[in-house]
N, C-alpha and C. Protein backbone atom coordinates (compact mmCIF):
# COMPACT_ATOMS: atom_id res chain seq x y z
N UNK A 1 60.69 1.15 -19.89
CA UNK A 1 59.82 -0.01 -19.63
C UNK A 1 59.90 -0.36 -18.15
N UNK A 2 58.86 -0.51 -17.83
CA UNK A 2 58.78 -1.13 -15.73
C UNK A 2 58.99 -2.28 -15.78
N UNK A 3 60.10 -2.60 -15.04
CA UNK A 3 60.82 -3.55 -14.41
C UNK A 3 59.36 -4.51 -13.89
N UNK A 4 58.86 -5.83 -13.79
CA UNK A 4 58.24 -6.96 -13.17
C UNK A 4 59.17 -7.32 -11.63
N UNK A 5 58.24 -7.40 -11.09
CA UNK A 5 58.72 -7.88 -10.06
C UNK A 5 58.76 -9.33 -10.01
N UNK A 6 59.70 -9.92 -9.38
CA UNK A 6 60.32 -11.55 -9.85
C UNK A 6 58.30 -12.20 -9.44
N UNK A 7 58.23 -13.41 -10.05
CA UNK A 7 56.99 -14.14 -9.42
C UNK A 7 56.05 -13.68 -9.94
N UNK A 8 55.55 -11.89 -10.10
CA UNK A 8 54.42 -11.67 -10.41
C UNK A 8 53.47 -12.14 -11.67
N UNK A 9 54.56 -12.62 -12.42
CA UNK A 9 53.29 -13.11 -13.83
C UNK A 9 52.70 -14.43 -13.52
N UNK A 10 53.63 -15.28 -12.35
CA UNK A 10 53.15 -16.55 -11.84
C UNK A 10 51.76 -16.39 -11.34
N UNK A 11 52.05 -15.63 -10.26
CA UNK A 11 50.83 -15.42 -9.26
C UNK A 11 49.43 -14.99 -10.24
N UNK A 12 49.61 -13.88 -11.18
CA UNK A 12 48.82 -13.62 -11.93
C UNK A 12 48.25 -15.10 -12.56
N UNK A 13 48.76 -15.76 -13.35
CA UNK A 13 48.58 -16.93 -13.94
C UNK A 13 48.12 -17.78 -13.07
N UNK A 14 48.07 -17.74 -11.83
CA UNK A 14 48.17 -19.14 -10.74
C UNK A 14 46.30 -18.69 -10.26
N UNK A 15 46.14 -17.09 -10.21
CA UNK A 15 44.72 -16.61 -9.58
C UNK A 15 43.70 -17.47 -10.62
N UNK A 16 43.96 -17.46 -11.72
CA UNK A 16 42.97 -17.95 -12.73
C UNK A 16 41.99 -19.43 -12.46
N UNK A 17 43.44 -20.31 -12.38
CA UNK A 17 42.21 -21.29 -12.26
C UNK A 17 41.96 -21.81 -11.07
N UNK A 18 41.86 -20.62 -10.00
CA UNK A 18 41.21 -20.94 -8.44
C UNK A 18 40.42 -20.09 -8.82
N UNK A 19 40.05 -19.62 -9.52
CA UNK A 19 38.51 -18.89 -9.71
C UNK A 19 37.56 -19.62 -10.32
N UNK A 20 38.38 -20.74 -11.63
CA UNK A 20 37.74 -21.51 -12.41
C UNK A 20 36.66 -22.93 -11.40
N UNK A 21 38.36 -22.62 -10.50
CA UNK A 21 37.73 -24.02 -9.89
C UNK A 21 36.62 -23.48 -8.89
N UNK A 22 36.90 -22.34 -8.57
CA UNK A 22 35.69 -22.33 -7.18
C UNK A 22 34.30 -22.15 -7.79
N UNK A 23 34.08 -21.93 -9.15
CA UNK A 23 32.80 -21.40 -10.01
C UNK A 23 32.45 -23.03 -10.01
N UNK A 24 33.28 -23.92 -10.70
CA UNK A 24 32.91 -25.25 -10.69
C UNK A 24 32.61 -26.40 -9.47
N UNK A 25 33.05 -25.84 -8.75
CA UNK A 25 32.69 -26.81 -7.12
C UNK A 25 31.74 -26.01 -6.51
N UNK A 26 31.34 -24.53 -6.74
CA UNK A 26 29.91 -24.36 -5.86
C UNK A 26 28.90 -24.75 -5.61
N UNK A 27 28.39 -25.25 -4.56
CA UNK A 27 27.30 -26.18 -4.53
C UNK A 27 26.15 -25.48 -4.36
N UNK A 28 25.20 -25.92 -5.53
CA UNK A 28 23.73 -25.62 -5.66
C UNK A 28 22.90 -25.11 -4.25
N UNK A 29 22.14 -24.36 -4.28
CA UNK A 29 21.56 -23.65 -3.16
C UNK A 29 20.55 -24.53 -2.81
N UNK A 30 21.19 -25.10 -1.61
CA UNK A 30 19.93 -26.29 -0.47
C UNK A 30 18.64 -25.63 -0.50
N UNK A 31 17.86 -26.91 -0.22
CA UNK A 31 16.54 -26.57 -0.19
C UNK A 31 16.09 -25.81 0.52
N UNK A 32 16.54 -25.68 1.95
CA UNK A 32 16.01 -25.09 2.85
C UNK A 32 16.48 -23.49 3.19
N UNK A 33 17.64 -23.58 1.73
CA UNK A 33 17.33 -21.46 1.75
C UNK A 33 16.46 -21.23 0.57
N UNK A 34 16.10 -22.43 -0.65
CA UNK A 34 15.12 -22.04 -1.77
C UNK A 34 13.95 -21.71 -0.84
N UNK A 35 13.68 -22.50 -0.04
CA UNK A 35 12.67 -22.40 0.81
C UNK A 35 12.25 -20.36 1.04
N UNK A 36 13.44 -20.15 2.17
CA UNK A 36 13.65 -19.26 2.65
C UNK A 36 13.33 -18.10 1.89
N UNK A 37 14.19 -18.38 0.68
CA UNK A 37 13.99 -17.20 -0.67
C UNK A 37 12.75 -17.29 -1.00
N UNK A 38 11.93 -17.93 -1.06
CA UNK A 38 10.21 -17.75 -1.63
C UNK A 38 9.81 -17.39 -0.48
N UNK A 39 9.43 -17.83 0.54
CA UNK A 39 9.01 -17.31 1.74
C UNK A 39 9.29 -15.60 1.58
N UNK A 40 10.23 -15.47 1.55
CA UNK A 40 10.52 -13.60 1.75
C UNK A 40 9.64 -12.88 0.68
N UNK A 41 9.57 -13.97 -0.90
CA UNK A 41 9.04 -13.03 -2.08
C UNK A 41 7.26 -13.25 -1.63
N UNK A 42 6.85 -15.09 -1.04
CA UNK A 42 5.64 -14.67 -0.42
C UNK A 42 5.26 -13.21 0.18
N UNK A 43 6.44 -13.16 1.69
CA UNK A 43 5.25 -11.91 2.24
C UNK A 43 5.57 -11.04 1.51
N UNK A 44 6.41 -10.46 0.58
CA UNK A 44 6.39 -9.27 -0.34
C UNK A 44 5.50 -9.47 -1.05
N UNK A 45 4.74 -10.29 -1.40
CA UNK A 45 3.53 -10.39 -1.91
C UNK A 45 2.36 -9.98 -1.18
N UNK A 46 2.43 -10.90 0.13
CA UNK A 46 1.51 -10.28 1.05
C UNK A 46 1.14 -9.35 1.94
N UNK A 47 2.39 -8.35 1.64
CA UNK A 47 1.97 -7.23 1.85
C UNK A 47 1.33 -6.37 0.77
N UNK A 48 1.86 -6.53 -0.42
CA UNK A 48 1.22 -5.62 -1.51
C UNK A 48 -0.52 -6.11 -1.30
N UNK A 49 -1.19 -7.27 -0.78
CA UNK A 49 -2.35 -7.50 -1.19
C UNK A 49 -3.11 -7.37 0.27
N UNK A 50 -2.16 -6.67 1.09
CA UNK A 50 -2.72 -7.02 2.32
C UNK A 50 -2.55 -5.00 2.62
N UNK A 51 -1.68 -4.02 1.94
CA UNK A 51 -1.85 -3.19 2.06
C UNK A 51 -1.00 -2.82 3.52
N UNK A 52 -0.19 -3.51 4.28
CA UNK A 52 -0.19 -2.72 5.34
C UNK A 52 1.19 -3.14 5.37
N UNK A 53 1.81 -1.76 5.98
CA UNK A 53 3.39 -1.91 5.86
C UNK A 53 4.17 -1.76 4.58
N UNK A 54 3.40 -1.34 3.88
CA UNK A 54 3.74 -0.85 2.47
C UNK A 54 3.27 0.30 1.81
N UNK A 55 3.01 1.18 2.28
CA UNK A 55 2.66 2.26 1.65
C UNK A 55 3.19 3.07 1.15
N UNK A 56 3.28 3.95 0.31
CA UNK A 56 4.17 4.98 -0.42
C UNK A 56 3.24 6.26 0.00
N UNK A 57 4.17 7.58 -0.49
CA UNK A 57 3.37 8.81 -0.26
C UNK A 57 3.02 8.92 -1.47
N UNK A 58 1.58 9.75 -1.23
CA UNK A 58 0.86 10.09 -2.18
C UNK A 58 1.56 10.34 -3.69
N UNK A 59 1.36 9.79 -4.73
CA UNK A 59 1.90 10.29 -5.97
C UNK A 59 1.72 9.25 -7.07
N UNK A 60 1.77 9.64 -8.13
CA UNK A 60 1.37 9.05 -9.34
C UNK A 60 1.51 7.33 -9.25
N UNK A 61 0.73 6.43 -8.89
CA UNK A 61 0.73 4.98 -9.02
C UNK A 61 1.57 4.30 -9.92
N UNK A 62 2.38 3.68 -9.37
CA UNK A 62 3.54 2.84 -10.11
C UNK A 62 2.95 1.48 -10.52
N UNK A 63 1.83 0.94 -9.93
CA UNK A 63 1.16 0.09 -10.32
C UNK A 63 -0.30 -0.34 -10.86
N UNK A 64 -1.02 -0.84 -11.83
CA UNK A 64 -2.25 -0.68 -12.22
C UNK A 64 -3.33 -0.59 -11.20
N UNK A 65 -3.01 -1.69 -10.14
CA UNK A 65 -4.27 -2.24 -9.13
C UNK A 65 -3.67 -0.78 -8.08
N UNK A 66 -4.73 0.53 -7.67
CA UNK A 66 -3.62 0.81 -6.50
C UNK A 66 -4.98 1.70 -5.55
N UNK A 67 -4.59 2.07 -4.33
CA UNK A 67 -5.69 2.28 -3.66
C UNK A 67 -4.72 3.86 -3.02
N UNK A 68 -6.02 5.21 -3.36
CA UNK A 68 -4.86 6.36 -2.88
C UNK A 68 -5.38 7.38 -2.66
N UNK A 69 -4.87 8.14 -1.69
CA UNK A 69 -5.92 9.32 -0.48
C UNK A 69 -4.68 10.38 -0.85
N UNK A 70 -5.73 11.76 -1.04
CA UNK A 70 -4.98 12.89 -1.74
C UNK A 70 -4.07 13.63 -0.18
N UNK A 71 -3.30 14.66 -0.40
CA UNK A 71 -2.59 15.59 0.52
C UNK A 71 -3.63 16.74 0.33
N UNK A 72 -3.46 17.49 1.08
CA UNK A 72 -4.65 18.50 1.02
C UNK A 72 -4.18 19.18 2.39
N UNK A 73 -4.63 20.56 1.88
CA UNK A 73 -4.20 21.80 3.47
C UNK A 73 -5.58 22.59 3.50
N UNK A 74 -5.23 22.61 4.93
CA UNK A 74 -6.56 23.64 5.01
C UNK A 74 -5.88 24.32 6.36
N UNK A 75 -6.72 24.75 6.65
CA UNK A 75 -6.62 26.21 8.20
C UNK A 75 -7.10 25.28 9.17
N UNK A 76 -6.84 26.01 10.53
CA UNK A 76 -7.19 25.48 11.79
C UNK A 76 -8.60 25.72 12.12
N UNK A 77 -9.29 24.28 12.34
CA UNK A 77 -10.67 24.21 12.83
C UNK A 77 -11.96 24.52 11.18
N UNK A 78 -10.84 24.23 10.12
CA UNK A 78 -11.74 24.08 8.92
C UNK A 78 -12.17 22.62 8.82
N UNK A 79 -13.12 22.52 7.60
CA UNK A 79 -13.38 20.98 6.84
C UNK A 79 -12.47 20.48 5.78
N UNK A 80 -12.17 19.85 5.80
CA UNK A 80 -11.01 19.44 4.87
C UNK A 80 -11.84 17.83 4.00
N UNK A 81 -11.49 18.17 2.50
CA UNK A 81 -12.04 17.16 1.65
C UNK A 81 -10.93 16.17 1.40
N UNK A 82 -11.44 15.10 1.20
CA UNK A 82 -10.13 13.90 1.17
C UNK A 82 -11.00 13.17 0.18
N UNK A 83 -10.23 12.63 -1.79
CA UNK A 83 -10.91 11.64 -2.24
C UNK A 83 -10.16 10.73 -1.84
N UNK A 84 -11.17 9.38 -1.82
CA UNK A 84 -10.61 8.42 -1.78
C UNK A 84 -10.36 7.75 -3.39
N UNK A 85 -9.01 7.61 -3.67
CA UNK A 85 -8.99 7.11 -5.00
C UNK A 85 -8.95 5.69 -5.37
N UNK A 86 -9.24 4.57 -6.34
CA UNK A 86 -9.47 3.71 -6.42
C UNK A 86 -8.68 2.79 -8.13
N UNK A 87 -7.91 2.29 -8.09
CA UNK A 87 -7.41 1.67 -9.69
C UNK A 87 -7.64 0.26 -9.79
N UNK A 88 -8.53 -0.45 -10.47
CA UNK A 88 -8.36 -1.50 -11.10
C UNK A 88 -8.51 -1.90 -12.62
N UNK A 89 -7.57 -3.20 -12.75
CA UNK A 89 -7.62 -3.38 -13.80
C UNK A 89 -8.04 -4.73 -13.71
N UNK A 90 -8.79 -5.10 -12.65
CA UNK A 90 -9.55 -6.29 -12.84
C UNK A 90 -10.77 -6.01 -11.92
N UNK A 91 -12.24 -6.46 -12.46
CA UNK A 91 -13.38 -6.12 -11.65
C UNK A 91 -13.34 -6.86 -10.36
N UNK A 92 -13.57 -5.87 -9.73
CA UNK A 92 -13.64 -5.70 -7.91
C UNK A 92 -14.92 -6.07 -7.21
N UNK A 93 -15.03 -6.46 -6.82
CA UNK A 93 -16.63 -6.83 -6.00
C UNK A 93 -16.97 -7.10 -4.57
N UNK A 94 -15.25 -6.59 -4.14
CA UNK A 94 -15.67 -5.94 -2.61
C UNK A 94 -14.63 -5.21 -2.49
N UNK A 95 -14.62 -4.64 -1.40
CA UNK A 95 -12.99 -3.63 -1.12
C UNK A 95 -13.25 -3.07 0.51
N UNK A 96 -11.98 -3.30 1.61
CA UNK A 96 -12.46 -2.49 2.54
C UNK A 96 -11.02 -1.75 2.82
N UNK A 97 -11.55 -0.66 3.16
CA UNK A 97 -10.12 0.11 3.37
C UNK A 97 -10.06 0.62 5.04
N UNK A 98 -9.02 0.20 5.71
CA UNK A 98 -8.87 0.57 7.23
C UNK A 98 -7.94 1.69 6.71
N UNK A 99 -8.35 3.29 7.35
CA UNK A 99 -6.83 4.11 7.29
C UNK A 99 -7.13 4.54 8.96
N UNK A 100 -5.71 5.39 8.90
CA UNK A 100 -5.54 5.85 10.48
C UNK A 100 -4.93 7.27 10.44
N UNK A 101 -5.05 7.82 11.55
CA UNK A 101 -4.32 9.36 11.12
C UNK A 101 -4.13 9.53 12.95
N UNK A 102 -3.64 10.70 13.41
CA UNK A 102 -3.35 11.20 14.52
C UNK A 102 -4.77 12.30 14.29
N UNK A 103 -5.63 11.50 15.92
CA UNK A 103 -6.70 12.44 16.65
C UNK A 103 -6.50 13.34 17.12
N UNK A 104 -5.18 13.30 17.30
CA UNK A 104 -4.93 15.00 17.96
C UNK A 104 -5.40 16.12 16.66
N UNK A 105 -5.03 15.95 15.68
CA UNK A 105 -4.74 16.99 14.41
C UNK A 105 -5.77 16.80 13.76
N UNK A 106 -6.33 15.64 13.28
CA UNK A 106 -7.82 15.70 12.38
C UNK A 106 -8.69 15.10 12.96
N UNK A 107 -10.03 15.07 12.74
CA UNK A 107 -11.26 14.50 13.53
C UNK A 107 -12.36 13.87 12.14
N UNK A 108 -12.27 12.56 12.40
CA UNK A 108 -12.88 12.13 11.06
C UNK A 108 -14.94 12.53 11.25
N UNK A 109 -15.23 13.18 10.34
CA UNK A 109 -16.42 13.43 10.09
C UNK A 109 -17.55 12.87 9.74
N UNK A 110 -17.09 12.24 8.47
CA UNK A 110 -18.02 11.48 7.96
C UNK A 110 -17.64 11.40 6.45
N UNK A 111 -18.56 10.70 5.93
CA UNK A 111 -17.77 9.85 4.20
C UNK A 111 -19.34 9.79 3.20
N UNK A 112 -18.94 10.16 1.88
CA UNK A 112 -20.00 10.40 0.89
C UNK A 112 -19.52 9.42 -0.24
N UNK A 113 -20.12 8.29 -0.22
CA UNK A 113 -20.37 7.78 -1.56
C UNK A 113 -20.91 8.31 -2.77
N UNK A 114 -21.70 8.97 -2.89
CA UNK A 114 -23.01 9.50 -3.84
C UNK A 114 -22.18 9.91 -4.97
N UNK A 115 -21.15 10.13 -5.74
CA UNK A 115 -20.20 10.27 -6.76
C UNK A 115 -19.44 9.55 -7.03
N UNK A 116 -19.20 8.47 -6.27
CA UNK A 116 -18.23 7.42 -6.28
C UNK A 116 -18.54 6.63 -7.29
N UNK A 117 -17.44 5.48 -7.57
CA UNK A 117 -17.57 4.42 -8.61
C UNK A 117 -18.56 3.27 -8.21
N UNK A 118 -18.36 3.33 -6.59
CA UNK A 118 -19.40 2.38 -5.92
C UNK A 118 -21.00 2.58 -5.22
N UNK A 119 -21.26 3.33 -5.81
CA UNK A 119 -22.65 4.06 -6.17
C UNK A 119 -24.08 3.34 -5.91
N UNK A 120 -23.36 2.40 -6.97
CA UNK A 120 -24.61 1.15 -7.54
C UNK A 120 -24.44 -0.40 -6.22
N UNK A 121 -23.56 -0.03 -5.55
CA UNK A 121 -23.37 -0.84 -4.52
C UNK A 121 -24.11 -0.87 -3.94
N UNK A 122 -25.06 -1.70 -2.85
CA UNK A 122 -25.80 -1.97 -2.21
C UNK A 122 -25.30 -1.43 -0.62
N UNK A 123 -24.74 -2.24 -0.11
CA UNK A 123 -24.07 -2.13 1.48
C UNK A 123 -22.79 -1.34 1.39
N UNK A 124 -22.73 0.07 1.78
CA UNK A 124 -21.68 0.80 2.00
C UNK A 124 -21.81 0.96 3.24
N UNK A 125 -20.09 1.05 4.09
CA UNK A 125 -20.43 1.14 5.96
C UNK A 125 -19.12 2.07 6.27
N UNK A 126 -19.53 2.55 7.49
CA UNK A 126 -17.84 2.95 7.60
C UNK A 126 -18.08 3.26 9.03
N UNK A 127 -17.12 2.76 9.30
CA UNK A 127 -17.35 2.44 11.10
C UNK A 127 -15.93 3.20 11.35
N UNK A 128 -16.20 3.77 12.37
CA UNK A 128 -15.10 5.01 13.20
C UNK A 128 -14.90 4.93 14.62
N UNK A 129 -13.80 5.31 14.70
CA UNK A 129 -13.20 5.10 16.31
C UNK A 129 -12.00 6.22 16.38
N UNK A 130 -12.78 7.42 16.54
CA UNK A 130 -12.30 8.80 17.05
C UNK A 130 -10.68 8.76 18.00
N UNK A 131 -10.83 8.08 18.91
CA UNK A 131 -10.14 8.11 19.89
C UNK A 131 -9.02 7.33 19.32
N UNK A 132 -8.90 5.98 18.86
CA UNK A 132 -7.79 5.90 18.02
C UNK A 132 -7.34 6.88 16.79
N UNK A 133 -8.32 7.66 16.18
CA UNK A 133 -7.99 7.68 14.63
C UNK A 133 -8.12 6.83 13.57
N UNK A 134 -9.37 5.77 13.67
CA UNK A 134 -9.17 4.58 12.50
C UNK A 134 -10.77 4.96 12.09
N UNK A 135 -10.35 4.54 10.41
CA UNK A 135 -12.04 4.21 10.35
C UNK A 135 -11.98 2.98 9.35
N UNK A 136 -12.94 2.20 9.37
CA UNK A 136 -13.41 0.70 8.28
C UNK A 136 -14.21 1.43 7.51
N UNK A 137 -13.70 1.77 6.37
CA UNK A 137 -14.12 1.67 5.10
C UNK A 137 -14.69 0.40 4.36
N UNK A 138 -15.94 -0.05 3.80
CA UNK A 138 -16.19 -1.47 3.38
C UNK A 138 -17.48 -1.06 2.42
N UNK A 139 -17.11 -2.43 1.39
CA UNK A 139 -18.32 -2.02 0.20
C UNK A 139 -18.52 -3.49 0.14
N UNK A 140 -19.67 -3.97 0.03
CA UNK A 140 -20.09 -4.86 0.40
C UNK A 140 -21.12 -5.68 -0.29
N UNK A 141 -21.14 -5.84 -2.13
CA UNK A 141 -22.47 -6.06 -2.96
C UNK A 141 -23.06 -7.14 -2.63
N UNK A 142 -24.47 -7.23 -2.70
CA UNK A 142 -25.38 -8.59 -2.52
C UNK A 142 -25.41 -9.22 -3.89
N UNK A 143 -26.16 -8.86 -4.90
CA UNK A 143 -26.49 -8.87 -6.17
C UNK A 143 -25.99 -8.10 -7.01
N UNK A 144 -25.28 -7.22 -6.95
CA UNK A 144 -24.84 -6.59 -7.69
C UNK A 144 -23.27 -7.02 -8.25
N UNK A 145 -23.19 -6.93 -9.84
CA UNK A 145 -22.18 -7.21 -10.31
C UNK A 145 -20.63 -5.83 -10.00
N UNK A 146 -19.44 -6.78 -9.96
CA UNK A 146 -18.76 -6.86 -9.53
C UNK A 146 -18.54 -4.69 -10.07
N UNK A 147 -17.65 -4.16 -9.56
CA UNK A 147 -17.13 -2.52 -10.55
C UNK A 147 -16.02 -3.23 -11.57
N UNK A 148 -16.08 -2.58 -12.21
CA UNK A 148 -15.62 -2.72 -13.60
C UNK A 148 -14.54 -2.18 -13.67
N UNK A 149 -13.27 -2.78 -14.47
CA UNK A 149 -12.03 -1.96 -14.08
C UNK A 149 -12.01 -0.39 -14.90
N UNK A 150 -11.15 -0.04 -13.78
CA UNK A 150 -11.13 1.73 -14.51
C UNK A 150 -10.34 2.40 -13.53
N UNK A 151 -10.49 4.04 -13.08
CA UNK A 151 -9.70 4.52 -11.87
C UNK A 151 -10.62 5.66 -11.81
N UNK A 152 -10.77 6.33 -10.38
CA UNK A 152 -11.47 7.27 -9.95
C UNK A 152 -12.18 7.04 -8.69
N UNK A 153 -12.76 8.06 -8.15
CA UNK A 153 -12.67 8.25 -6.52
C UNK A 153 -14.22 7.40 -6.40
N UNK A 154 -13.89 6.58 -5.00
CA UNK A 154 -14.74 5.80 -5.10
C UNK A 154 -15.71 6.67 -3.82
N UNK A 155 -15.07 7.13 -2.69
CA UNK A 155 -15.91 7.96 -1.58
C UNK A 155 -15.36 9.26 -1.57
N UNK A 156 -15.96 9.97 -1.06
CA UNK A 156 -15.27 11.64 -0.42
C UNK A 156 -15.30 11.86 0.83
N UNK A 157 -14.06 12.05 1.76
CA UNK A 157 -13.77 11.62 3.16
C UNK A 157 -13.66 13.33 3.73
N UNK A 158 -14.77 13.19 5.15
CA UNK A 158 -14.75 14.84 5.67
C UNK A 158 -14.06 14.64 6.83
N UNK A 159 -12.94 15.49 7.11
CA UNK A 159 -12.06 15.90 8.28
C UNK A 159 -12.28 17.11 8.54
N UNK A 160 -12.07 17.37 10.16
CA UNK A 160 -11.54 18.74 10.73
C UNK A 160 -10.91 18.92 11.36
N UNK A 161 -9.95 19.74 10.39
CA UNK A 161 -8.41 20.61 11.54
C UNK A 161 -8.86 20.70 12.43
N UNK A 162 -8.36 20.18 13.61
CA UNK A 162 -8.39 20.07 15.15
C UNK A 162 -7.11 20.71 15.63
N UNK A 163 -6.05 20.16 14.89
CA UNK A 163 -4.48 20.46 16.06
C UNK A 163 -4.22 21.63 15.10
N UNK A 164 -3.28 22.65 15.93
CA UNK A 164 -2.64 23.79 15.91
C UNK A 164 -1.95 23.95 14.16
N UNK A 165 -1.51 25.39 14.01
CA UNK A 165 -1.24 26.03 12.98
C UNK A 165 0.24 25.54 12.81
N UNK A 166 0.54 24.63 11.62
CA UNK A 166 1.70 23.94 11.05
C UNK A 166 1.81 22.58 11.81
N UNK A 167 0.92 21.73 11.70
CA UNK A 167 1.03 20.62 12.40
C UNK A 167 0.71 19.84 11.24
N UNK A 168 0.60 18.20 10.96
CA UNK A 168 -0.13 17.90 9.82
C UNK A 168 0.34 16.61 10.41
N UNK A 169 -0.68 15.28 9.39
CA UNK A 169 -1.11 13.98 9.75
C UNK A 169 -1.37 13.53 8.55
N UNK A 170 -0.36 12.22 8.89
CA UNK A 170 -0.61 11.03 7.55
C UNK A 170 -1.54 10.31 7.64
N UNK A 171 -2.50 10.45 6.24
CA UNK A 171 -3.92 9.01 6.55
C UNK A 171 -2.97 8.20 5.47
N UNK A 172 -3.14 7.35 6.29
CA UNK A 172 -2.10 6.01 6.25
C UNK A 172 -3.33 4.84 6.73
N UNK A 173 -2.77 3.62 5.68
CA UNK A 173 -3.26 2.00 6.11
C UNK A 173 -3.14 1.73 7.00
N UNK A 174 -3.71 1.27 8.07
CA UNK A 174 -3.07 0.87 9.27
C UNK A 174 -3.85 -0.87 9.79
N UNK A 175 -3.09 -1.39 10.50
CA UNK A 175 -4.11 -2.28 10.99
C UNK A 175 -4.90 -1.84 11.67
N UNK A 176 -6.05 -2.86 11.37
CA UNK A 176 -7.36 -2.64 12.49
C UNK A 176 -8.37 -3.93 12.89
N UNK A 177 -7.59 -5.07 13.58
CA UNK A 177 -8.42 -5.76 13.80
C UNK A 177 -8.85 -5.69 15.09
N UNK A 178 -10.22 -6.53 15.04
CA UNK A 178 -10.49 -8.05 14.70
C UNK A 178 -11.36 -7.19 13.68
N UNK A 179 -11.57 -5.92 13.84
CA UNK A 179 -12.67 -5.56 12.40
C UNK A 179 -12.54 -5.84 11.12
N UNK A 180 -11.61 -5.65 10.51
CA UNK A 180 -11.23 -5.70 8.80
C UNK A 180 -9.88 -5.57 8.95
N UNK A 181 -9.70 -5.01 7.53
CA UNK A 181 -8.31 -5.21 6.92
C UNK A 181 -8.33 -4.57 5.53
N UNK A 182 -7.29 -3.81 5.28
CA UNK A 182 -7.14 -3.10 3.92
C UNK A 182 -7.49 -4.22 2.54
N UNK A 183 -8.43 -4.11 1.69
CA UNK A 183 -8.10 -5.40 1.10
C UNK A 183 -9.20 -4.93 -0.30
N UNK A 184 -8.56 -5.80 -0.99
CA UNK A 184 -9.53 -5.79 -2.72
C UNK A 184 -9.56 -7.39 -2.87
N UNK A 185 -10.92 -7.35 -3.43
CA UNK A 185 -11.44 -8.85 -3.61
C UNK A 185 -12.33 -8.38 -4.98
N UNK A 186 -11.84 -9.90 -6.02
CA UNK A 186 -12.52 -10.17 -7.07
C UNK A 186 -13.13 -10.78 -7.42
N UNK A 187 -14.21 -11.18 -8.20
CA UNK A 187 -15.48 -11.71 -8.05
C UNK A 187 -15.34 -13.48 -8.22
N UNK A 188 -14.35 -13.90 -8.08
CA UNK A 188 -14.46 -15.20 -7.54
C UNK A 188 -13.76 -15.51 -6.35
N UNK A 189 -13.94 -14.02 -5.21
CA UNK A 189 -13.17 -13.93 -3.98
C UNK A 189 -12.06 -14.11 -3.63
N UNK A 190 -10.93 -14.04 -4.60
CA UNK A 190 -9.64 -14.05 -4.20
C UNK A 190 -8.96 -12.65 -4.27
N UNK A 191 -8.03 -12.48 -3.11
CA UNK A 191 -7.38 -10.92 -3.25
C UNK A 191 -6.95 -10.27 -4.41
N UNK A 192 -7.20 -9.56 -4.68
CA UNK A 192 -6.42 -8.59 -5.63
C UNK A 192 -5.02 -8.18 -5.39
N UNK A 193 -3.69 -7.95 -5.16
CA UNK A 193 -3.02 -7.44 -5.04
C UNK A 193 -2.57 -5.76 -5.54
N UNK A 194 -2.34 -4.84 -4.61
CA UNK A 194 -2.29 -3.62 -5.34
C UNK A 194 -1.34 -2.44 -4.18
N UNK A 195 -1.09 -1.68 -4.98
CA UNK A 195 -0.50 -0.62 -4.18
C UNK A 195 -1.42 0.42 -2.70
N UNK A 196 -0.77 0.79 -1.91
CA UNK A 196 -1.53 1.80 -1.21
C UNK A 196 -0.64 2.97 -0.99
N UNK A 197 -1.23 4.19 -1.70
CA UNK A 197 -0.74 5.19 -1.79
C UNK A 197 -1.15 6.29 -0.77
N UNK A 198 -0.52 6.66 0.34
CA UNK A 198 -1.09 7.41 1.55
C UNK A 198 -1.31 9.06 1.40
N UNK A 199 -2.12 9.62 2.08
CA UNK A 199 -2.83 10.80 1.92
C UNK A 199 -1.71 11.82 3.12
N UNK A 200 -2.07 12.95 3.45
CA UNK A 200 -1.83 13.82 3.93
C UNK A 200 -2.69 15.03 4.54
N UNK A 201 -3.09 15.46 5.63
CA UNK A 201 -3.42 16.74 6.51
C UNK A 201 -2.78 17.85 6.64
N UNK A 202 -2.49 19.14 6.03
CA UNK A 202 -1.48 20.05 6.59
C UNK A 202 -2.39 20.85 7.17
N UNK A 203 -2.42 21.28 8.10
CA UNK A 203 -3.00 22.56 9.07
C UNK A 203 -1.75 23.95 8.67
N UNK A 204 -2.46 24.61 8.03
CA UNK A 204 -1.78 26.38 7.68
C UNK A 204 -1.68 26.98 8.80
């Protein structure tokens, strides 16, 4: 049998109720870090609905509402197809999407609604600025009722390999003001909140 060392069952016995007591005298969390603590879960909110600074790489949507541009390879100085993908589970009745990529490596082309979910939309635009790499994506209905929730590609986005053999570029959310802003709006104009799932360029 092991010998105790003199004191030790005291000390053992003595830890107990300075634990009891410190659980019972902790004082309730002041207002001004409750504060603090919502504030932080705000902008984690406002980034999910604001799209920027939150993006994940391309892959299966962890969330219902989510906005998401495929990976895709092609050769040097080809056309490269990019859908733009689209998830809601509440009807949408505007949406603009800012992405960005490196001009060195892809050269944005131009963008095809005509298969998309937003079809029946009235005002489709997409404004480009080469030299950064950005383009404003925006859907824009007058009269027309809101898209209906569901998932599937709302435009088809044309690039061309520009930069060298094994190079590649993330189309990624990016800011872009004073023009727009990544964003989903529902038909009594308040944001949607949702994921943005980022695309990919590989040059072979």
């Amino acid at each position: 049998m092991k010998s105790k060392l003199p004191g030790q069952r005291a000390d053992r016995m003595s830890a107990a109720p300075s634990c009891i007591h410190e659980a019972q005298t902790r004082k309730p969390t002041p207002p001004c870090q409750r504060r603090l603590f919502a504030g932080i879960a705000s902008a984690a909110i406002a980034c999910a609905i604001l799209g920027m600074g939150c993006s994940r790489e391309s892959a299966s949507p962890r969330v219902s509402n989510h906005i998401s541009l495929q990976k895709v390879s092609t050769a040097q100085g080809a056309n490269s197809v990019m859908s733009l993908e689209i998830g809601n589970t509440t009807p949408v009745a505007a949406l603009s999407v800012v992405i960005g990529w490196n001009p060195a490596i892809a050269r944005f082309d131009s963008v095809s609604w005509n298969n998309g979910r937003a079809k029946s939309i009235a005002v489709k635009t997409a404004t480009a600025d080469p030299v950064l790499g950005r383009v404003l994506l925006a859907v824009l209905p007058l009269t027309e009722p809101a898209v209906a929730p569901g998932e599937g590609a709302w435009a088809t986005l044309y690039f061309t390999a520009v930069g060298s053999s094994g190079t590649s570029t993330a189309i990624d959310s990016t800011r872009y003001y004073p023009r727009g802003r990544t964003q989903m709006i529902d038909a009594q104009g308040r944001p949607i909140a949702f994921e943005f799932l980022k695309g990919q360029i590989d040059i072979k």
